[in-house]
Protein backbone atom coordinates (compact mmCIF):
# COMPACT_ATOMS: atom_id res chain seq x y z
CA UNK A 1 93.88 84.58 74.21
CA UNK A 2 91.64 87.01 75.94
CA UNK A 3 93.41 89.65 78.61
CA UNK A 4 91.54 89.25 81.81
CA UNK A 5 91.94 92.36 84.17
CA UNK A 6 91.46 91.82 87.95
CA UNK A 7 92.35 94.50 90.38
CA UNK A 8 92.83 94.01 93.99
CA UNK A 9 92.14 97.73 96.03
CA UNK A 10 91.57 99.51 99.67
CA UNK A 11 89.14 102.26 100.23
CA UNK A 12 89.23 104.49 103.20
CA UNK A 13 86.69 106.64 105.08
CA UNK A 14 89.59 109.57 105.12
CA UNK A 15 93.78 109.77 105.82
CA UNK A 16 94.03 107.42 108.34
CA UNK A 17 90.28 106.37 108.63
CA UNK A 18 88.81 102.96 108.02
CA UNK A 19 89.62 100.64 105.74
CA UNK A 20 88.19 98.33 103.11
CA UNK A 21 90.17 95.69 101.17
CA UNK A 22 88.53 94.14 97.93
CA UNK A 23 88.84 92.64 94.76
CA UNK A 24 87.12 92.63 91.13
CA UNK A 25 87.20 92.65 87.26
CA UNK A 26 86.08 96.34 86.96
CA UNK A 27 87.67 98.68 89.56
CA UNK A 28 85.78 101.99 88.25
CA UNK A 29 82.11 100.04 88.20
CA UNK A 30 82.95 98.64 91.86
CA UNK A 31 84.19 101.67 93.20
CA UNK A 32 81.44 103.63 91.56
CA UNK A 33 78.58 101.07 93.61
CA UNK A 34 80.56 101.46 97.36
CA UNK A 35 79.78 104.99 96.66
CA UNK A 36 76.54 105.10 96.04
CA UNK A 37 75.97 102.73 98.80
CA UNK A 38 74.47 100.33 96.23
CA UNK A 39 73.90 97.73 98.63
CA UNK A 40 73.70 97.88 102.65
CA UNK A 41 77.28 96.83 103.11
CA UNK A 42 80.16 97.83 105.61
CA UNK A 43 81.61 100.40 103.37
CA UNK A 44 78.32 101.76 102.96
CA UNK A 45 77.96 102.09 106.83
CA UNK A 46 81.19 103.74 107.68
CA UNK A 47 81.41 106.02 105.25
CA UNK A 48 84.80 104.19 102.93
CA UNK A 49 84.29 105.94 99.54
CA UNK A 50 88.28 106.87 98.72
CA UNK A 51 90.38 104.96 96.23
CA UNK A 52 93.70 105.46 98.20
CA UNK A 53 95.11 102.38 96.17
CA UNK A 54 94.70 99.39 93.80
CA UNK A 55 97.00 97.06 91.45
CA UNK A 56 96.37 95.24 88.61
CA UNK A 57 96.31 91.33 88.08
CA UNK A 58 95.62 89.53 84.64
CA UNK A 59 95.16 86.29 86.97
CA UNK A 60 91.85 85.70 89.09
CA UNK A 61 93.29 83.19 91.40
CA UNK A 62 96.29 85.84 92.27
CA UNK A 63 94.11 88.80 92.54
CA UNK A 64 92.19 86.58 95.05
CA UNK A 65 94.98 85.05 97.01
CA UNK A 66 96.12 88.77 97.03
CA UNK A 67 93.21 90.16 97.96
CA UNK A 68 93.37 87.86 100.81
CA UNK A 69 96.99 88.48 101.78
CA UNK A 70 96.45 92.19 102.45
CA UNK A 71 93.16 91.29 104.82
CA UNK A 72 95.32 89.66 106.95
CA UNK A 73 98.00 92.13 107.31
CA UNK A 74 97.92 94.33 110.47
CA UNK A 75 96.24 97.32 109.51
CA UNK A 76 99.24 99.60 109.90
CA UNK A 77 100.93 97.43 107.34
CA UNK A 78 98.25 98.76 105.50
CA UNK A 79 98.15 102.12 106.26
CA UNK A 80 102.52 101.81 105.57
CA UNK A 81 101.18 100.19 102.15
CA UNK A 82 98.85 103.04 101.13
CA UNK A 83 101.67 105.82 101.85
CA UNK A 84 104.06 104.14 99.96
CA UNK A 85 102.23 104.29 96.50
CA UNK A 86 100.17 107.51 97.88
CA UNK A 87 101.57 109.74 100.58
CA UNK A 88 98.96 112.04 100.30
CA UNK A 89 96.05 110.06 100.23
CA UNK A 90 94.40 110.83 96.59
CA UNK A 91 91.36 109.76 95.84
CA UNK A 92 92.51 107.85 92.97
CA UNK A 93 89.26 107.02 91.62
CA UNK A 94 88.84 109.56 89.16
CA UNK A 95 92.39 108.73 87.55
CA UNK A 96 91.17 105.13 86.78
CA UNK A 97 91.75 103.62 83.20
């Protein structure tokens, strides 16, 4: 059997800027397009280009439902989320497998 990789992550504008919740099968390629504003999109708009945090899922349908359960958290849930796995912020993009 084949390993599937999903990986459900948040992008923000800055510490304690705006936020961006998504999912996908290749964190590095997706993160690389919200960067380069690829498409005219939200995270394009308002700037959300740091990796503060992801996790990995070899599942679709929980990376999804995830995915989903984070969106609806209140956003200093999030924010309590993020400095849990990275008090300082990182951009963790350039540390991706």
């Amino acid at each position: 059997m084949r390993d599937h990789n999903y990986y459900v992550y948040i992008l923000a504008s800055g510490v304690g800027g705006t936020l961006y919740t998504g999912v996908t099968n290749d964190v590095a390629r997706r993160v690389s397009e919200h960067r380069d504003k690829v498409a005219r999109s939200f995270t394009g708009r308002h700037g959300v280009t740091h990796l503060v945090y992801f996790e990995h899922h070899t599942d679709v349908e929980a990376a999804i439902r995830r995915e989903k359960q984070i969106k609806r958290w209140k956003r200093a849930w999030k924010i309590r989320h993020i400095e849990e796995h990275n008090p300082d912020w990182r951009d963790l993009f350039h540390g991706l497998p």
